[in-house]
N, C-alpha and C. Protein backbone atom coordinates (compact mmCIF):
# COMPACT_ATOMS: atom_id res chain seq x y z
N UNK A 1 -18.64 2.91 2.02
CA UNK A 1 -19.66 3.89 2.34
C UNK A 1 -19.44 5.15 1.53
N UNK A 2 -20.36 5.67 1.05
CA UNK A 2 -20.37 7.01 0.44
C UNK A 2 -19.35 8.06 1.27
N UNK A 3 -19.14 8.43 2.30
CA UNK A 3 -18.55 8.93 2.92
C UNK A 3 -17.14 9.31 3.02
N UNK A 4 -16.51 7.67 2.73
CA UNK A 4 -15.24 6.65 2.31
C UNK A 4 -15.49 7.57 0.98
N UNK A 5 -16.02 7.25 -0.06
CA UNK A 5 -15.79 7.29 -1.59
C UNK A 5 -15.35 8.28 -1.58
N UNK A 6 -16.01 9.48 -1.26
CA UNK A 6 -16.05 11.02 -1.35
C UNK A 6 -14.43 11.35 -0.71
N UNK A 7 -14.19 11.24 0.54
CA UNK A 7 -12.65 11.19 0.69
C UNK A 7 -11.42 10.66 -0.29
N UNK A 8 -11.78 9.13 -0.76
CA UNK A 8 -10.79 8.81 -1.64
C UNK A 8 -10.89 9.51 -3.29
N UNK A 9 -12.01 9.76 -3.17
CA UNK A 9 -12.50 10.76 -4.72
C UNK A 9 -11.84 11.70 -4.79
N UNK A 10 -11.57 12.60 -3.79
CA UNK A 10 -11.00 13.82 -3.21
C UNK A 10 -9.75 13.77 -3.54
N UNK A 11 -8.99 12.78 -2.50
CA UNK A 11 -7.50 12.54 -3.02
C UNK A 11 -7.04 12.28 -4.48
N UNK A 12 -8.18 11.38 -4.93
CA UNK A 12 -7.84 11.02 -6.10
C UNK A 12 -7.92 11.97 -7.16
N UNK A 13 -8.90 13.11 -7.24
CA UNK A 13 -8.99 14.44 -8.04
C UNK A 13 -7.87 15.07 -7.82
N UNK A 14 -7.49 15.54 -6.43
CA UNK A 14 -6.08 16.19 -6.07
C UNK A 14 -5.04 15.59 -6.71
N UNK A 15 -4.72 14.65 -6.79
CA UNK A 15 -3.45 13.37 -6.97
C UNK A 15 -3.64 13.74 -9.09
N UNK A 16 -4.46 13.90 -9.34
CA UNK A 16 -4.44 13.97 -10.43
C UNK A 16 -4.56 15.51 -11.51
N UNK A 17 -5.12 16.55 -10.57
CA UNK A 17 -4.36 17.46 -10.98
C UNK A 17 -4.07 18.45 -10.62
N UNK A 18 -2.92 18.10 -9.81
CA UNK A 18 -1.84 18.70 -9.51
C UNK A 18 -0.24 18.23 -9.50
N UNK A 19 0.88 19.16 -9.94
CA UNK A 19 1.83 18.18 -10.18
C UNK A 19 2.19 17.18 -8.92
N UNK A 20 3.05 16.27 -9.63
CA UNK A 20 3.56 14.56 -8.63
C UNK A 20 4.29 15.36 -7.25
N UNK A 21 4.22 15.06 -5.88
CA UNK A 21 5.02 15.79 -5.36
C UNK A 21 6.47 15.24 -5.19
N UNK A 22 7.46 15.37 -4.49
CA UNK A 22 8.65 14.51 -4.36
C UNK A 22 8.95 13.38 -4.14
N UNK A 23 7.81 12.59 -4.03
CA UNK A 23 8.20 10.97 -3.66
C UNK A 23 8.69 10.70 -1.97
N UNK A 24 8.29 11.41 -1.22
CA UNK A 24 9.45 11.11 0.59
C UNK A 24 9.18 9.82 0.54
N UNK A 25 8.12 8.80 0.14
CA UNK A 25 7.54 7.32 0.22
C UNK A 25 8.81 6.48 0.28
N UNK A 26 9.65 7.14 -0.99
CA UNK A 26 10.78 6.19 -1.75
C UNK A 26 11.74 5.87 -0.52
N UNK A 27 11.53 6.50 0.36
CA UNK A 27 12.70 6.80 0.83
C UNK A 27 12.58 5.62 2.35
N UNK A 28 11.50 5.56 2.16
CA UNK A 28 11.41 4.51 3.35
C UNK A 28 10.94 2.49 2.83
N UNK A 29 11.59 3.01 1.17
CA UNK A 29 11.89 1.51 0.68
C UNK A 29 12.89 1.12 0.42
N UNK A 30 14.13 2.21 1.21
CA UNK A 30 15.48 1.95 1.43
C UNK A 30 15.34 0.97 2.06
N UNK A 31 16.90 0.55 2.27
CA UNK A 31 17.21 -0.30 3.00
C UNK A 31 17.07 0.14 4.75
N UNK A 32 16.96 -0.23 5.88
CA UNK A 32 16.67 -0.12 7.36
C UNK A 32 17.26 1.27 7.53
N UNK A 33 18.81 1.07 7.64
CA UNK A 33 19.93 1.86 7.95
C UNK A 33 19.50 3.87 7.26
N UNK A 34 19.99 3.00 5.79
CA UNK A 34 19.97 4.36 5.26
C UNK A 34 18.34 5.25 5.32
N UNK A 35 17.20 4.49 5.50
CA UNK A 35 16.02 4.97 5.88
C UNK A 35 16.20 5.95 7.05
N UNK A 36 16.47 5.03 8.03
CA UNK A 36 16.86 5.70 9.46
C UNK A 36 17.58 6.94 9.53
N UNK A 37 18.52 6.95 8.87
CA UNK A 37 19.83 8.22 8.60
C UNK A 37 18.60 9.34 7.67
N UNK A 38 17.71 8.92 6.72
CA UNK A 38 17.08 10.19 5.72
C UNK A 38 16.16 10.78 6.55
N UNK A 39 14.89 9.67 7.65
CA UNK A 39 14.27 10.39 8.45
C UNK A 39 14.88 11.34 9.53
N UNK A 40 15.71 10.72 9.97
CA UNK A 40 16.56 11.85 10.98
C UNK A 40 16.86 13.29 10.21
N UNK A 41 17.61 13.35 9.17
CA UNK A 41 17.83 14.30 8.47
C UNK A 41 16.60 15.45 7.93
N UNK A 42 15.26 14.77 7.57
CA UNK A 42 14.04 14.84 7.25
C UNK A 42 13.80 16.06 8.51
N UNK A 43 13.87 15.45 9.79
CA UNK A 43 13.25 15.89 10.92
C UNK A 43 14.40 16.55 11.15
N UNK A 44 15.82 16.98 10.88
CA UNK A 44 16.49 18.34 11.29
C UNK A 44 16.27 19.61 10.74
N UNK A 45 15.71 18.97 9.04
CA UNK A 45 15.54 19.87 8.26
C UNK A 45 14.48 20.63 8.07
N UNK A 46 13.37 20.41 9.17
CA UNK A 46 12.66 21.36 9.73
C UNK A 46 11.38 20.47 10.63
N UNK A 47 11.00 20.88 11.91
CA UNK A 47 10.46 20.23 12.96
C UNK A 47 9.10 20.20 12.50
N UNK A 48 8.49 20.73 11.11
CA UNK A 48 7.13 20.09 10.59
C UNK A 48 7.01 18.83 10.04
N UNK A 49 8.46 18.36 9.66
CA UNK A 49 9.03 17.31 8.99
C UNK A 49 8.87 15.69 10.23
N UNK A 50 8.67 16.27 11.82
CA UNK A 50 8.69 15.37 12.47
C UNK A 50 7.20 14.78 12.75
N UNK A 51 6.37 16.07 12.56
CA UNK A 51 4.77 15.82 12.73
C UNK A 51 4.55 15.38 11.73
N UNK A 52 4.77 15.66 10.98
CA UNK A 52 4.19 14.73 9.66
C UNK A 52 4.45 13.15 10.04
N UNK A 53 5.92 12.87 9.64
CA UNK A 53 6.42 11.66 10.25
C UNK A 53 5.22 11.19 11.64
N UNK A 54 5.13 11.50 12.55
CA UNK A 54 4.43 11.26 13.59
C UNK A 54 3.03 10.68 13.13
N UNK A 55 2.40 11.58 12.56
CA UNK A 55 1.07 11.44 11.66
C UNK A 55 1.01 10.05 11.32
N UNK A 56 2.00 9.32 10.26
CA UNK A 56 1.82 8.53 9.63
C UNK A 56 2.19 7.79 10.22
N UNK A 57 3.08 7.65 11.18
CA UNK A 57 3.49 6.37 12.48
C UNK A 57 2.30 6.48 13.15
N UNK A 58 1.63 6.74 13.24
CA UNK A 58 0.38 7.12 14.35
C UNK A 58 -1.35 6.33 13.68
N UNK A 59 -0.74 5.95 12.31
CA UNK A 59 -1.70 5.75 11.55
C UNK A 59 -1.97 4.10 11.69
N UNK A 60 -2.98 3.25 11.84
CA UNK A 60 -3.15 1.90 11.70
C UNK A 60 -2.26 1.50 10.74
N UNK A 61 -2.66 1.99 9.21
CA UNK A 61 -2.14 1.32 8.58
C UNK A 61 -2.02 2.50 7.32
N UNK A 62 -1.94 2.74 5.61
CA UNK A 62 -1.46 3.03 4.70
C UNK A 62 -2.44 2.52 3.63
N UNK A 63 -3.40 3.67 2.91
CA UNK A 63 -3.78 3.12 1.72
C UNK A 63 -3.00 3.84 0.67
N UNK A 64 -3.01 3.41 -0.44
CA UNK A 64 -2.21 3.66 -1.66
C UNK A 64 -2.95 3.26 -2.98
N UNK A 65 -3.23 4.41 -3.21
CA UNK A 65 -4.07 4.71 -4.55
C UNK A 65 -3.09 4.97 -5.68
N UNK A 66 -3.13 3.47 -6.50
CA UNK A 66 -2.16 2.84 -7.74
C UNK A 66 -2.73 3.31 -8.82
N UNK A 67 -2.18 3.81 -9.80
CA UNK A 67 -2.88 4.32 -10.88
C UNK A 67 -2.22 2.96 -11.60
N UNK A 68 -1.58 1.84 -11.47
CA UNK A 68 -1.27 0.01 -12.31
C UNK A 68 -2.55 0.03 -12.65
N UNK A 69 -2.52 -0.85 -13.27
CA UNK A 69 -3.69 -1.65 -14.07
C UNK A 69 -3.13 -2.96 -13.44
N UNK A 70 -2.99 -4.04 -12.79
CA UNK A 70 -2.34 -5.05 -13.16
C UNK A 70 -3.50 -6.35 -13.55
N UNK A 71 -2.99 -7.21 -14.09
CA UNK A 71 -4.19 -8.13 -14.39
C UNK A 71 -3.99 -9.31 -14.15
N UNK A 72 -5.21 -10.45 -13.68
CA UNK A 72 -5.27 -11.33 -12.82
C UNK A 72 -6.36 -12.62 -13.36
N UNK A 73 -6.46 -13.60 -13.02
CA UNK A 73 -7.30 -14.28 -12.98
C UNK A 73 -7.42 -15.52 -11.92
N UNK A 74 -8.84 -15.99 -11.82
CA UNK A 74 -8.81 -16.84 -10.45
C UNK A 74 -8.19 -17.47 -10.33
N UNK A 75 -7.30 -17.91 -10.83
CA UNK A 75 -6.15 -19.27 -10.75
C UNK A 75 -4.70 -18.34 -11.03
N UNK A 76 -4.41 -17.40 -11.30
CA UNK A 76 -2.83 -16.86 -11.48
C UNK A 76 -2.89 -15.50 -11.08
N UNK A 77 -2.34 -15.05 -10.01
CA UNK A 77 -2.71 -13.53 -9.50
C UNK A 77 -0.79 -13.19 -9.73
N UNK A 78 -0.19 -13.41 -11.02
CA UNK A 78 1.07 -13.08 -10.85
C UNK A 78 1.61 -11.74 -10.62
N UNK A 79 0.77 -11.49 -11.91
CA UNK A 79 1.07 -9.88 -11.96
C UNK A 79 0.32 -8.75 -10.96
N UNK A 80 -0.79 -9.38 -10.19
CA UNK A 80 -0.78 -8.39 -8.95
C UNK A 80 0.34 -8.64 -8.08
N UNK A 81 0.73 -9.42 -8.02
CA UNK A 81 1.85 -9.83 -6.54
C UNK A 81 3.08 -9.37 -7.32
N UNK A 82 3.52 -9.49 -8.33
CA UNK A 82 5.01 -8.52 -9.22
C UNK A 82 4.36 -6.98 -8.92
N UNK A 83 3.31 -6.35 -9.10
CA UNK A 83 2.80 -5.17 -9.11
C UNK A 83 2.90 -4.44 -7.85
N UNK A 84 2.01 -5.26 -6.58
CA UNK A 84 2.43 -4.98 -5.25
C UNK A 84 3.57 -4.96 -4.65
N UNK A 85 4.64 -5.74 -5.29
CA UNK A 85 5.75 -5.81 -4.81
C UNK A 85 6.64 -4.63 -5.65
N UNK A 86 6.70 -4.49 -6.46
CA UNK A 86 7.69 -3.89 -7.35
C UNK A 86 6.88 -2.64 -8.19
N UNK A 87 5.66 -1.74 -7.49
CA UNK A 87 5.01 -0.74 -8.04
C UNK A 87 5.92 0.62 -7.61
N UNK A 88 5.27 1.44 -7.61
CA UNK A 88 5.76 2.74 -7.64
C UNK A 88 6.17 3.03 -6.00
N UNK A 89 7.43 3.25 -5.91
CA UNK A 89 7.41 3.34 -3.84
C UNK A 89 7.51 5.03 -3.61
N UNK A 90 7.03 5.55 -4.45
CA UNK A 90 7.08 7.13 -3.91
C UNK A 90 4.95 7.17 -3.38
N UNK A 91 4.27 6.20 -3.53
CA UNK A 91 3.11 5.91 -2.75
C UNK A 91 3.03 4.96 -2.06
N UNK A 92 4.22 4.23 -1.49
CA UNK A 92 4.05 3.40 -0.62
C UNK A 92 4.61 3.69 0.72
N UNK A 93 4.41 3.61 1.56
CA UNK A 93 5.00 3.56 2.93
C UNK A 93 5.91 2.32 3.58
N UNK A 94 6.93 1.99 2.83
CA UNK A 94 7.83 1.21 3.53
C UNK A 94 7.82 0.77 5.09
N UNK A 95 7.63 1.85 5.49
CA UNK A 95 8.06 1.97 7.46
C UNK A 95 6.47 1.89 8.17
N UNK A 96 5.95 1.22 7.44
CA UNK A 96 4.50 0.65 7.59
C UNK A 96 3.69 -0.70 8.00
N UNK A 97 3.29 -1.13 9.05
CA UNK A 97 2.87 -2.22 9.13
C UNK A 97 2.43 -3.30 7.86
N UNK A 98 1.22 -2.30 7.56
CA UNK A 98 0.29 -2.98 6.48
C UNK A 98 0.00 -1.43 5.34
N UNK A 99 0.22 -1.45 4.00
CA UNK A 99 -0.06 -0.87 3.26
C UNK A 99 -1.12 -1.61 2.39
N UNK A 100 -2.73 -1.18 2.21
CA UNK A 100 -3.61 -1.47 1.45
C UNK A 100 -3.28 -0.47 -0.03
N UNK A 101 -3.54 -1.74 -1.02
CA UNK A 101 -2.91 -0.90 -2.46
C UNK A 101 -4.06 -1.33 -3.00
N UNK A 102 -4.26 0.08 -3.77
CA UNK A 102 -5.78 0.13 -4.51
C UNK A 102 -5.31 0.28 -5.96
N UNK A 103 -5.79 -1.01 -7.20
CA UNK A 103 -5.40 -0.32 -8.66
C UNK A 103 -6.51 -0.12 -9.05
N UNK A 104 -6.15 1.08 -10.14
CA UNK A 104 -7.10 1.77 -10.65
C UNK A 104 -8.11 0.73 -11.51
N UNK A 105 -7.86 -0.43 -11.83
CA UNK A 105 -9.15 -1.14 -12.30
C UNK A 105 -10.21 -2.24 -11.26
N UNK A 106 -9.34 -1.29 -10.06
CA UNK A 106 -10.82 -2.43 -9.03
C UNK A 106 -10.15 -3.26 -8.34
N UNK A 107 -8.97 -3.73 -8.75
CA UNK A 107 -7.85 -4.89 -8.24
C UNK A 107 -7.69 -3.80 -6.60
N UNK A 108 -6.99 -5.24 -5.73
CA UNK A 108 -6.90 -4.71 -4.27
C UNK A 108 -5.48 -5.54 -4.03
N UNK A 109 -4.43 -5.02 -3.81
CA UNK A 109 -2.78 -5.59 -3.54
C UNK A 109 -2.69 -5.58 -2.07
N UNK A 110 -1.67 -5.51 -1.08
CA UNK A 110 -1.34 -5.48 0.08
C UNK A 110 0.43 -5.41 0.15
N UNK A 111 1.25 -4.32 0.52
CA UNK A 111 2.60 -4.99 1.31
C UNK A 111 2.18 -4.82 3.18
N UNK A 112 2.86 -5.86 3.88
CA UNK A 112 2.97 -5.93 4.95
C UNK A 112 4.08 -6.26 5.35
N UNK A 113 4.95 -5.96 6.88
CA UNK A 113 5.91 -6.26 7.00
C UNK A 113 5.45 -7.25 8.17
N UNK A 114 6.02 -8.45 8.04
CA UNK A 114 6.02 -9.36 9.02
C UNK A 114 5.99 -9.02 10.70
N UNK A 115 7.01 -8.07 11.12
CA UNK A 115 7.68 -7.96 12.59
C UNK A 115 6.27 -7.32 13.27
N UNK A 116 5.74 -6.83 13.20
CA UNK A 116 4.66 -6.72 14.23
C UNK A 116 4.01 -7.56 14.48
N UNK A 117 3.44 -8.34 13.34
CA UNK A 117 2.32 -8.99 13.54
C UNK A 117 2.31 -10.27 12.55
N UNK A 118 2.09 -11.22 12.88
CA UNK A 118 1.84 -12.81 11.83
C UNK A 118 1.09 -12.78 10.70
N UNK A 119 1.48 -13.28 9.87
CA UNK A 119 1.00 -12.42 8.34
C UNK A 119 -0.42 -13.48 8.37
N UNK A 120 -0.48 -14.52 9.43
CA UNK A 120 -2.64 -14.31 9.26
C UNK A 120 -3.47 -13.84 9.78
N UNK A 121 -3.15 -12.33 10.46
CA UNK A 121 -3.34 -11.12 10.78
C UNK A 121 -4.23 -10.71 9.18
N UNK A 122 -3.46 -10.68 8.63
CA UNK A 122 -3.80 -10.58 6.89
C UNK A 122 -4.49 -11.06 6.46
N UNK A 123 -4.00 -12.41 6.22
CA UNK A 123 -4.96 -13.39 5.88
C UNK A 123 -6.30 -13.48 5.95
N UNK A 124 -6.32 -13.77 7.32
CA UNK A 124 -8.05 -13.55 7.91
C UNK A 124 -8.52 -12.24 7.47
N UNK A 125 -7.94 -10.98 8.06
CA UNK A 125 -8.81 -10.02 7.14
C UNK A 125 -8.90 -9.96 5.56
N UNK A 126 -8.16 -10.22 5.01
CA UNK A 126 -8.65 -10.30 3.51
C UNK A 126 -9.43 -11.24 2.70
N UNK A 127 -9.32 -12.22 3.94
CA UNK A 127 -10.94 -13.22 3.48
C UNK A 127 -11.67 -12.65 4.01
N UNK A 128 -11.71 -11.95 4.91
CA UNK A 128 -12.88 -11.47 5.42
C UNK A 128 -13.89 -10.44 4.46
N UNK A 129 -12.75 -10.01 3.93
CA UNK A 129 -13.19 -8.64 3.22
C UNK A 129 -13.82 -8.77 1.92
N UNK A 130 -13.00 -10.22 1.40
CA UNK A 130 -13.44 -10.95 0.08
C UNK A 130 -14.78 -11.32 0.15
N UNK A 131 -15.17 -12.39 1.11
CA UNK A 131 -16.31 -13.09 1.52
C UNK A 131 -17.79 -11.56 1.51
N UNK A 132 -16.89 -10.65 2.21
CA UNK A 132 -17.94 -9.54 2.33
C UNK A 132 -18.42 -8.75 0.73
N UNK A 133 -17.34 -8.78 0.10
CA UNK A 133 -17.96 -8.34 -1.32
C UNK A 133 -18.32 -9.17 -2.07
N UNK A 134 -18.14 -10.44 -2.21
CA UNK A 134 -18.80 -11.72 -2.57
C UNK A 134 -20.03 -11.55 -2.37
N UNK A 135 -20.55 -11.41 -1.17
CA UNK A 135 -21.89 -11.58 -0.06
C UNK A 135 -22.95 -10.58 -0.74
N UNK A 136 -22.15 -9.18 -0.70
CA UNK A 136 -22.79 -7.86 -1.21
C UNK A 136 -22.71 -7.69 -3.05
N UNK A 137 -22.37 -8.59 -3.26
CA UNK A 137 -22.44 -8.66 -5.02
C UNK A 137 -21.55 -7.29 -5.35
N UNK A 138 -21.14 -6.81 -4.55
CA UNK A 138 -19.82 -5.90 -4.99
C UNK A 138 -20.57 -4.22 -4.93
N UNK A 139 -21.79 -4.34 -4.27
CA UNK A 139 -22.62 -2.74 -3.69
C UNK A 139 -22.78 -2.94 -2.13
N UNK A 140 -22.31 -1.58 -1.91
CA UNK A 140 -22.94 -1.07 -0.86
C UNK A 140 -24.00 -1.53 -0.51
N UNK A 141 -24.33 -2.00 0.57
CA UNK A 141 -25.72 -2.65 1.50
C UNK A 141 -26.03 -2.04 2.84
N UNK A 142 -24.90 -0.97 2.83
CA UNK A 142 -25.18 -0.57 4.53
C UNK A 142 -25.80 0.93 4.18
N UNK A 143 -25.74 1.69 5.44
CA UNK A 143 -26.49 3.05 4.99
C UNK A 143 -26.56 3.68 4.12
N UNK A 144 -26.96 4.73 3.73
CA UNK A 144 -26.94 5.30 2.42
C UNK A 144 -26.16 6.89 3.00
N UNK A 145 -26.98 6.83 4.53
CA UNK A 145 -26.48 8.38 5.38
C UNK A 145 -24.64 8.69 4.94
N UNK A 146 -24.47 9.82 4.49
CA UNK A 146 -23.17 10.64 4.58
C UNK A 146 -22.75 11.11 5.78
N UNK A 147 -21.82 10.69 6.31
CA UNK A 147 -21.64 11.47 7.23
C UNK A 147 -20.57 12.66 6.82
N UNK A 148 -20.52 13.78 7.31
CA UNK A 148 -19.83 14.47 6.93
C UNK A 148 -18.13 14.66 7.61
N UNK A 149 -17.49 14.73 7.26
CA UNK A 149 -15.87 14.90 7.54
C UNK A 149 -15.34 15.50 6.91
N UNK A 150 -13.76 16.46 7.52
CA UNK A 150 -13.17 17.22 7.12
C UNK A 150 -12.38 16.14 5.88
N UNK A 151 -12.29 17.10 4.56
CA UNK A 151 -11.60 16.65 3.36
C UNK A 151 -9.89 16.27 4.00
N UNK A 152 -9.42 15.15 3.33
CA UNK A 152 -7.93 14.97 3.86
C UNK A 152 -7.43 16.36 3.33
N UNK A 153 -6.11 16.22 3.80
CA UNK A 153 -5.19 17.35 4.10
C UNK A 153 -3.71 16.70 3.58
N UNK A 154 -3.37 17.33 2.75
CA UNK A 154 -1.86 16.76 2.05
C UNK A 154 -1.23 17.06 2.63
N UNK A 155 -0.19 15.71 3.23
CA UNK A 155 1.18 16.27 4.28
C UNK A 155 2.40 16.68 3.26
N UNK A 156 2.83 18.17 3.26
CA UNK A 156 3.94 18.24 2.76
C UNK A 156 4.89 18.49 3.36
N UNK A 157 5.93 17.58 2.96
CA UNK A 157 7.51 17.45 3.86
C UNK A 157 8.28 18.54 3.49
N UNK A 158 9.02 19.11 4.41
CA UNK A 158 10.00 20.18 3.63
C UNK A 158 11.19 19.28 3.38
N UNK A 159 11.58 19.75 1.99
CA UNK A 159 12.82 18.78 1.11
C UNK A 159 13.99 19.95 0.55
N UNK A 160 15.18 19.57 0.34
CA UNK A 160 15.94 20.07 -0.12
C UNK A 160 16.69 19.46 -1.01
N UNK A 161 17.56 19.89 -1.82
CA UNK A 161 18.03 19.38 -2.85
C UNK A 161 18.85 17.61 -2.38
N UNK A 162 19.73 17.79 -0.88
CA UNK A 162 20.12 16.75 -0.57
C UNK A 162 18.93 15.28 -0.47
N UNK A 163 17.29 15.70 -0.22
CA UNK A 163 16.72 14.99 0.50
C UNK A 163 16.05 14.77 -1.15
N UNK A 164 16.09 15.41 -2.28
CA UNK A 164 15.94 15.21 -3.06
C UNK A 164 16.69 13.62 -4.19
N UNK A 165 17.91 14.44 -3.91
CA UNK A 165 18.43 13.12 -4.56
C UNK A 165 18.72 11.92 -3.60
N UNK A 166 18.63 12.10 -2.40
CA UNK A 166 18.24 10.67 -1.36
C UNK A 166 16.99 9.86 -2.73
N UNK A 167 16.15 10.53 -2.52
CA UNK A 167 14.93 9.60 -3.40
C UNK A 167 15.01 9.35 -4.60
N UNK A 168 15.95 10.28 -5.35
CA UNK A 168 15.93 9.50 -6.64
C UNK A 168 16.43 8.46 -6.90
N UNK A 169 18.05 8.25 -5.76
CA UNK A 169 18.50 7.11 -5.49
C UNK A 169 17.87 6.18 -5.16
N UNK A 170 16.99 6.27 -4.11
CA UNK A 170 15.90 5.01 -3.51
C UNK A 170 14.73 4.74 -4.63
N UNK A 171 14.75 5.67 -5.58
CA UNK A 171 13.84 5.14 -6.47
C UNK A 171 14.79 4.08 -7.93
N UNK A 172 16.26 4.56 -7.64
CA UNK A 172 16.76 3.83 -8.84
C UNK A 172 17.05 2.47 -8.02
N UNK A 173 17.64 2.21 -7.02
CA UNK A 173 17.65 0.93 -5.79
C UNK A 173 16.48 -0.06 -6.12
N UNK A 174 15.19 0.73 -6.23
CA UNK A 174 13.86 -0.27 -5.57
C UNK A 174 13.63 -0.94 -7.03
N UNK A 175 13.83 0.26 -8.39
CA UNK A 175 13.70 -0.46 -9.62
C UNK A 175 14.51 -1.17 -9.90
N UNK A 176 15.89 -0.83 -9.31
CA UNK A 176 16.95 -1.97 -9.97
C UNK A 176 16.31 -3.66 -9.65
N UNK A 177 16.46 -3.17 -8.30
CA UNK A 177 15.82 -4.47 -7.34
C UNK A 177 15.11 -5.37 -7.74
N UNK A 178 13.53 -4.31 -8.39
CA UNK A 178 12.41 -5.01 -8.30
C UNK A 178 12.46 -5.81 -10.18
N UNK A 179 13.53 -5.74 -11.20
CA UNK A 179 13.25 -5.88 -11.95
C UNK A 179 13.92 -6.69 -11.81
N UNK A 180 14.92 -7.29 -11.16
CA UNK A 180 14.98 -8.81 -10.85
C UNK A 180 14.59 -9.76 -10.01
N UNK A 181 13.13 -9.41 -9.75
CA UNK A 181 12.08 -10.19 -9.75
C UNK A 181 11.31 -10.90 -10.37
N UNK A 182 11.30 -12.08 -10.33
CA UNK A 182 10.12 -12.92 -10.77
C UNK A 182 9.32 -13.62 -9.83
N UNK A 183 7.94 -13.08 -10.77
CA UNK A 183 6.95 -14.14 -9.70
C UNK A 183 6.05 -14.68 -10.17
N UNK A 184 5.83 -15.99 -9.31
CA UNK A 184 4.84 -16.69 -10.56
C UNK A 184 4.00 -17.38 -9.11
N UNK A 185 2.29 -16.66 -9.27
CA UNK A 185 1.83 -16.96 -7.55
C UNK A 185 -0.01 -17.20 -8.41
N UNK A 186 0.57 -18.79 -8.81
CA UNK A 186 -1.14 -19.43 -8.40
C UNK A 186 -2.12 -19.80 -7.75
N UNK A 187 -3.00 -20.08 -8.18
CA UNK A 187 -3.94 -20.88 -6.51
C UNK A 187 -3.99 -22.43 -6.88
N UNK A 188 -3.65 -22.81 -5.42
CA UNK A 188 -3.60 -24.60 -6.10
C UNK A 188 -4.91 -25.07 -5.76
N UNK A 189 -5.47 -25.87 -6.88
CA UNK A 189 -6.88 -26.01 -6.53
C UNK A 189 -6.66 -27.59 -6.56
N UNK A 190 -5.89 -28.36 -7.20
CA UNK A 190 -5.98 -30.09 -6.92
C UNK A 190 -6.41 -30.26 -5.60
N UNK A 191 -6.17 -29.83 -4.73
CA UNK A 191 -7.16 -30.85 -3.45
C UNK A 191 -6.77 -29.43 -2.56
N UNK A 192 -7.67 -30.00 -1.73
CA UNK A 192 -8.03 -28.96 -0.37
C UNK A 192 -7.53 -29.55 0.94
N UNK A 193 -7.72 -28.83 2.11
CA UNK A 193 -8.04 -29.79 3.49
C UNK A 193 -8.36 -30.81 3.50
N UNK A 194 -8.92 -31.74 2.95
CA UNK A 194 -9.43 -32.67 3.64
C UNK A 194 -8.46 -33.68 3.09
N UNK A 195 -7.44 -33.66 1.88
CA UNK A 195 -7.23 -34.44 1.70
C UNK A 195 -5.44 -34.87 2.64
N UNK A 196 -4.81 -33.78 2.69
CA UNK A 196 -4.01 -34.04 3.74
C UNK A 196 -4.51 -35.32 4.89
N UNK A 197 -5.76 -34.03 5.76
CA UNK A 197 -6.27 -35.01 6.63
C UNK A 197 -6.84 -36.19 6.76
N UNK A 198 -7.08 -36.72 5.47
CA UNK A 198 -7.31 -38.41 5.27
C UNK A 198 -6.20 -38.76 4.76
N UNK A 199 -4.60 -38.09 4.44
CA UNK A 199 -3.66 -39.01 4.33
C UNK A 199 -3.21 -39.35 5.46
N UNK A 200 -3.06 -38.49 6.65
CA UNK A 200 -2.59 -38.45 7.72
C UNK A 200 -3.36 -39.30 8.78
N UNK A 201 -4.28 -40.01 8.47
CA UNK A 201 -5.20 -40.64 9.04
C UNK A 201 -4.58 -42.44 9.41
């Protein structure tokens, strides 16, 4: 909806010029433990630090506006799934159910963490969502009306030099990590449903 656009337009003008802020994201693609120990610290180091935190626990879910390119085709989506997995974590929310990842050429990623919820929770909605821009040839079909809403509001964390290099560490961790990754994630198209179910017959 126009409405939607104008908000993420917003962020996305902001996000682009003005400088990067500190990354707090990184910090919750630590590992459990040491996450746990930086938010606590986060929230001693000043009690705006806990509303914020609150804010984003409070939130369904996490979009994340990727400035990747990554590239794909109907049969090999490798490099979105290396991209989603191993992109930039100073815009991701680790300590997040479901993070929706937006790249800048139109591509749509996802991390989710299993423990809440069964990952075809997912599933189903992202066919859902597919089928719907399929349907709509990739335009808007619903109102045209704006509704009006307050512009987002940038949460800034208060950081200090300690909470500083927490993240640069969690940012050298997630790259070490993620660059020994490989992934290689096709779609298998040789047979479908039905053919299981006439072997099993």
């Amino acid at each position: 909806r126009s409405s939607d656009l104008r908000q993420f337009a917003y962020v996305h003008e902001r996000c682009h010029s003005e400088p990067s802020g500190p990354g707090v994201g990184a910090l919750t693609c630590e590992e459990r433990t040491t996450w746990a120990k930086s938010r606590e610290y986060l929230i001693s180091l000043d009690p705006k630090n806990l509303t914020i935190l609150e804010q984003i626990q409070s939130s369904v879910f996490v979009v994340s506006l990727d400035d990747a390119s990554p590239t794909g085709t109907a049969e090999d989506y490798s490099q979105i799934t290396l991209v989603a997995l191993t992109g930039d974590p100073t815009i991701r929310w680790g300590d997040k159910s479901y993070n929706f990842l937006t790249f800048s050429n139109g591509l749509f990623g996802s991390n989710c963490d299993h423990s809440p919820y069964d990952a075809m929770v997912l599933v189903v909605m992202s066919y859902y969502i597919d089928r719907k821009i399929v349907a709509s040839d990739g335009r808007w079909k619903g109102s045209a009306e704006i509704r009006t809403f307050p512009l987002p509001e940038e949460l800034v964390f208060t950081v200090d030099q300690k909470v500083l290099h927490s993240i640069q560490l969690a940012k050298e961790q997630y790259f070490q990590k993620g660059s020994d990754l490989q992934v290689a994630n096709y779609a298998f198209t040789s047979f479908g449903k039905a053919r299981p179910k006439k072997i099993g017959r």
